[in-house]
Protein backbone atom coordinates (compact mmCIF):
# COMPACT_ATOMS: atom_id res chain seq x y z
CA UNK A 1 2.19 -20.41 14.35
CA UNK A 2 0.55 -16.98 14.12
CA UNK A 3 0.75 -15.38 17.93
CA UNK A 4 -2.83 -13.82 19.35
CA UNK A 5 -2.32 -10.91 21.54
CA UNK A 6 -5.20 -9.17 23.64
CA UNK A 7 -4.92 -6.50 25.39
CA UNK A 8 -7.19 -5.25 27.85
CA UNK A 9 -7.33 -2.93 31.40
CA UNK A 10 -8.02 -3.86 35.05
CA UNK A 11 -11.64 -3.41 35.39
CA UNK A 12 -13.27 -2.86 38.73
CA UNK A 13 -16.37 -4.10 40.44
CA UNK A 14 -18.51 -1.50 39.32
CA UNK A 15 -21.26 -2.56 36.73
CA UNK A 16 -19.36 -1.40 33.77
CA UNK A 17 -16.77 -2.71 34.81
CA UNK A 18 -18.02 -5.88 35.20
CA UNK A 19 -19.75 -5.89 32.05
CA UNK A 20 -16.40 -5.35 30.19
CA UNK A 21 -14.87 -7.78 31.68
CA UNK A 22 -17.73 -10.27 30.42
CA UNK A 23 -16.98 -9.46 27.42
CA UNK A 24 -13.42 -9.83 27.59
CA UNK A 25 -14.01 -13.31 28.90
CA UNK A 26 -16.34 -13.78 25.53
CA UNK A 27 -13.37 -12.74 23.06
CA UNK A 28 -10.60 -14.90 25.20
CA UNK A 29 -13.00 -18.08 24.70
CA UNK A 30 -13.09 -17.23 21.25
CA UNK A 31 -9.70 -16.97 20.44
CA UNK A 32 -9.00 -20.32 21.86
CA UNK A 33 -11.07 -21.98 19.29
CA UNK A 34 -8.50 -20.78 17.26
CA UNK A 35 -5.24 -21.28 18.37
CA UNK A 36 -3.69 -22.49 22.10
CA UNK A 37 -0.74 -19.42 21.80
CA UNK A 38 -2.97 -16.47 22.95
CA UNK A 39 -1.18 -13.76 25.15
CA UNK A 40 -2.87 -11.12 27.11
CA UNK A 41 -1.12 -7.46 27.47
CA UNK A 42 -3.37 -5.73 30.85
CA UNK A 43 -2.88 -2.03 31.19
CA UNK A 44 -2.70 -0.90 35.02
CA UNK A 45 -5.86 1.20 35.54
CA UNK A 46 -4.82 5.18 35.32
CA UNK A 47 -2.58 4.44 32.37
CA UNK A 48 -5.47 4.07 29.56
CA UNK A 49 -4.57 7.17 27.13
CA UNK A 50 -1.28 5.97 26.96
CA UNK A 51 -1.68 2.28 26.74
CA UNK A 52 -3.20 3.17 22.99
CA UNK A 53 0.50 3.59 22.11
CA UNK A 54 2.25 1.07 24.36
CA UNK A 55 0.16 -1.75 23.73
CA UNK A 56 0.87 -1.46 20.13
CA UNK A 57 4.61 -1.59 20.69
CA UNK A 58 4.28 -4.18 23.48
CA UNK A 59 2.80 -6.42 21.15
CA UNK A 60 5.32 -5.55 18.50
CA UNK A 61 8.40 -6.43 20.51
CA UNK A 62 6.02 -9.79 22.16
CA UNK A 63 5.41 -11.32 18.93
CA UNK A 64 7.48 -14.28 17.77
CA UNK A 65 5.79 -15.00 14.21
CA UNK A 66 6.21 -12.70 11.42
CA UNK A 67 2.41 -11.57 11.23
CA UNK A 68 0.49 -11.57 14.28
CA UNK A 69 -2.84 -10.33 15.80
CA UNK A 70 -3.67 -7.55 17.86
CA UNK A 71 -7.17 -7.57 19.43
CA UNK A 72 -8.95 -5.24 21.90
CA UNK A 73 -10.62 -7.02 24.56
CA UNK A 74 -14.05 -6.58 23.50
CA UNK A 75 -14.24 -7.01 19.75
CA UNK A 76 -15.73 -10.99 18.96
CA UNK A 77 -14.78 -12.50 15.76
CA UNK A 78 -17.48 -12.42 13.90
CA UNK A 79 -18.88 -15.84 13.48
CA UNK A 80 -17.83 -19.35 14.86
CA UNK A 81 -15.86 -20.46 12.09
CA UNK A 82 -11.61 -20.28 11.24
CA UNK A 83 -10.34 -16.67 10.64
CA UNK A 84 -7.04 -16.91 11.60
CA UNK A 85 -5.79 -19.34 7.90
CA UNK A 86 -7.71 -16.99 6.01
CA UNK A 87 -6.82 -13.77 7.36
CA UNK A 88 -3.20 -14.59 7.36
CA UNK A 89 -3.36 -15.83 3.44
CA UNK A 90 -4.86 -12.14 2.54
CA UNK A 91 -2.54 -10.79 4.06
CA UNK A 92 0.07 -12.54 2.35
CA UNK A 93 -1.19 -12.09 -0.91
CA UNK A 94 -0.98 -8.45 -0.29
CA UNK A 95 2.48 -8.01 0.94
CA UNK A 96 2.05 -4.06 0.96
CA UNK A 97 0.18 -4.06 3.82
CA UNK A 98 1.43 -3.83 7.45
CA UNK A 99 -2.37 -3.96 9.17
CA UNK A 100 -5.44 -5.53 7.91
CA UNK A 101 -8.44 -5.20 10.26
CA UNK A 102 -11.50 -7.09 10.54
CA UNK A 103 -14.50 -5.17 9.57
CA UNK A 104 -17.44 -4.76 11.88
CA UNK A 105 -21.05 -5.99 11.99
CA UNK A 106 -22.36 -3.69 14.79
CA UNK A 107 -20.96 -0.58 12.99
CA UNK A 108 -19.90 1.01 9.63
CA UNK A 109 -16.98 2.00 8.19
CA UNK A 110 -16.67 4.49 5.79
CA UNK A 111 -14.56 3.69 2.41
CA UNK A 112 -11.74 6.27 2.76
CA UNK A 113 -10.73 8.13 -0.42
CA UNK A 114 -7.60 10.30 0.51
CA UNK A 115 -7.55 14.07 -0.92
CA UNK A 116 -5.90 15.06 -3.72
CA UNK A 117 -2.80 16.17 -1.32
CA UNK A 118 -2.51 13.07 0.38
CA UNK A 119 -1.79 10.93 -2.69
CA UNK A 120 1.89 11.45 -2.45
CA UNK A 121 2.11 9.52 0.57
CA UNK A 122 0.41 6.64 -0.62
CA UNK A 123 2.50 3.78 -1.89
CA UNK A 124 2.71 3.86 -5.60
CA UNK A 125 0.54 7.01 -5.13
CA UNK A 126 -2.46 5.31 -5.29
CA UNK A 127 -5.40 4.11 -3.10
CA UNK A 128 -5.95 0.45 -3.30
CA UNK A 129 -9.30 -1.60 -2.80
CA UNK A 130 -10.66 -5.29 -4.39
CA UNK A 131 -12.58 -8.05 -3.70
CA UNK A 132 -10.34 -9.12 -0.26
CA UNK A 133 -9.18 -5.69 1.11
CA UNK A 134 -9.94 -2.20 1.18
CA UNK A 135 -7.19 0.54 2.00
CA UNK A 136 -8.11 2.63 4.71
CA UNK A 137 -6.72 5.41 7.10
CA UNK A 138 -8.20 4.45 10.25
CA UNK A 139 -7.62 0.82 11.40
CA UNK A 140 -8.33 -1.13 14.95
CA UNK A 141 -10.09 -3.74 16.66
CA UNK A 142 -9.05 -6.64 15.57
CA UNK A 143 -5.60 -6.92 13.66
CA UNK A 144 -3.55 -8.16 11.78
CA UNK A 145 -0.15 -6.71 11.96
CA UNK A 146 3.03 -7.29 10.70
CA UNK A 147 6.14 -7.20 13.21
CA UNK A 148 8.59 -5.19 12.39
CA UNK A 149 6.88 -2.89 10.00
CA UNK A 150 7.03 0.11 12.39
CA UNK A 151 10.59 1.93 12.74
CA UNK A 152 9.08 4.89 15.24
CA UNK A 153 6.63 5.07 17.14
CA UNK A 154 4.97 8.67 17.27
CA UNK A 155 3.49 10.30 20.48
CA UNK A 156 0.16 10.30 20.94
CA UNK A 157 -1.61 13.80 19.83
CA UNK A 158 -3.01 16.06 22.41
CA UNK A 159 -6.84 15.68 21.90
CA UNK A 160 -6.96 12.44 20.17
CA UNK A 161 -8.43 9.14 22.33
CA UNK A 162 -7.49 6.60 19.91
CA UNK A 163 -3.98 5.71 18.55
CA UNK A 164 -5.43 3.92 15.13
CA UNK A 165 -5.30 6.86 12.84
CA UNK A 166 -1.47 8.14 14.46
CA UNK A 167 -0.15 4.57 13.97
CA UNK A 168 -2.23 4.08 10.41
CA UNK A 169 -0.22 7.46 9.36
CA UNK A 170 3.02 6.54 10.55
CA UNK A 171 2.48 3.51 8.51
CA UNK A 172 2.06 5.17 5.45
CA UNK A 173 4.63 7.62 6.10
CA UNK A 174 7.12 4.38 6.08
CA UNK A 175 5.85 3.04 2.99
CA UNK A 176 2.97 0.47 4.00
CA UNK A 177 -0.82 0.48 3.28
CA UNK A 178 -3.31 -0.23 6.31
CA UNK A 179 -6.87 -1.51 5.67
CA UNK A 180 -9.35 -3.51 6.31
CA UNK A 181 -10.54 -7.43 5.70
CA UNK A 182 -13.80 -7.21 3.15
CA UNK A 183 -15.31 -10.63 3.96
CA UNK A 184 -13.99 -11.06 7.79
CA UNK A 185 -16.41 -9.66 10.36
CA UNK A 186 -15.93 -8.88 13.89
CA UNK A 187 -18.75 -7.39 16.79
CA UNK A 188 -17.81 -4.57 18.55
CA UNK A 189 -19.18 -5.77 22.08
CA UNK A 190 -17.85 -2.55 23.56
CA UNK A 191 -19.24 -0.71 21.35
CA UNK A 192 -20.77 3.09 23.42
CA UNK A 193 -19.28 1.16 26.55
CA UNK A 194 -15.71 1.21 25.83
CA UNK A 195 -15.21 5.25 26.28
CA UNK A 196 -16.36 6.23 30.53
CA UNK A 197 -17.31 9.38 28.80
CA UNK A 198 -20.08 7.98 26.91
CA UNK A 199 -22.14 7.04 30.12
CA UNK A 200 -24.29 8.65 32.54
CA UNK A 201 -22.49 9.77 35.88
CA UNK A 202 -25.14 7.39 37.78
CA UNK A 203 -24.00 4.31 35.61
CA UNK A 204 -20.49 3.92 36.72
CA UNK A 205 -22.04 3.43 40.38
C-alpha cells in the first residue's frame, strides 16, 4: 500500500492561523477517501525555513512502500474521485522519475525548457514531456516521490523560502527527472496565505 504523508506546522489561534488549519482539516478528510495509512509530519512553530528540508527527509526515512506521497497541508486533490491508482501507474510507467507532482487548478505552471547549458545534466540530455507527464525544475505540493532516490540532502540556500527547486536539482544532479502529473489536478487552498509575509501586519491579529 502506497503511504500518505502530510506535513504541516502548529498553527495558533490567530485568524490565519485558524484558517490554515481549516484547510488542513479539508486535505486530511480528503486523503482518507483514499487510503486508511495517512501519516502527519507537524513542524514545531519557529522551525518553518528549515522544515522545507527536514520534512522531505522525514518523510523519506518514514515511508515503508517504495513510492509514496508527500503533501503540504493545504493543497486539496483536485476533484472527488481516485488519484492515488492512477498517479502511482504514471509513475511507474516512467521509471526515470523520482517526483511527479500534481498540477494546480488555482495557479499556473510554466512548461520549463532548460538552457542550452543545462542539458548536460538532464538524463539522456534531454527534456522530456507527453501526454501523462511533463519534466519540470520546480516541483511541490502534492507528490509523488520515490524513497530512496535521494543520496544527499543539500542545505537550504540563503535567500530561498522554498526547498522544491534545491531538492528538484539535487535530483537531477543524481540522475532522475522531476515533473509534474498532466491530467491530475490539485487546489492550492493556501495559496497568498501560506507565506506570513504576504499579509497585512493588521491580519495576523
Amino acid at each position: 500500500m502506497t503511504d500518505i504523508l502530510v506535513t504541516t506546522l502548529d498553527y495558533d489561534e490567530t485568524p490565519l492561523g485558524r484558517i490554515r488549519s481549516f484547510a488542513f482539516e479539508m486535505c486530511m478528510e480528503r486523503w482518507a477517501m483514499e487510503s486508511d495509512k495517512v501519516g502527519i509530519i507537524t513542524c514545531p512553530k519557529g522551525n518553518e525555513l528549515a522544515f522545507q528540508r527536514e520534512r522531505r527527509i522525514a518523510a523519506d526515512e518514514q515511508a515503508t512502500s517504495d513510492i509514496y506521497i508527500l503533501a503540504d497541508d493545504d493543497c486539496l486533490l483536485g476533484d472527488p474521485y481516485p488519484h492515488l491508482k492512477p498517479a502511482v501507474d504514471i509513475m511507474q510507467r516512467h521509471p526515470e522519475f523520482a517526483i511527479l507532482s500534481w498540477l494546480g487548478v488555482n495557479f499556473n505552471i510554466v512548461p520549463w525548457t532548460p538552457p542550452d547549458e543545462e542539458t548536460k545534466y538532464l538524463v539522456g540530455g534531454t527534456h522530456y514531456t507527453d501526454d501523462e507527464v511533463m519534466e519540470h525544475v520546480n516541483c511541490g505540493g502534492i507528490r509523488l516521490c520515490r524513497k530512496g532516490a535521494m543520496k544527499e540532502w543539500p542545505p537550504m540556500d540563503d535567500g530561498v523560502k522554498t526547498y522544491d527547486m534545491i531538492h528538484c536539482r539535487e535530483l537531477r544532479r543524481q540522475g532522475w527527472r522531476s515533473g509534474y502529473f498532466q491530467k491530475l489536478r490539485m487546489l492550492h487552498l493556501g495559496k497568498n496565505y501560506s507565506m506570513l509575509s504576504n499579509c497585512p501586519e493588521e491580519m495576523l491579529r
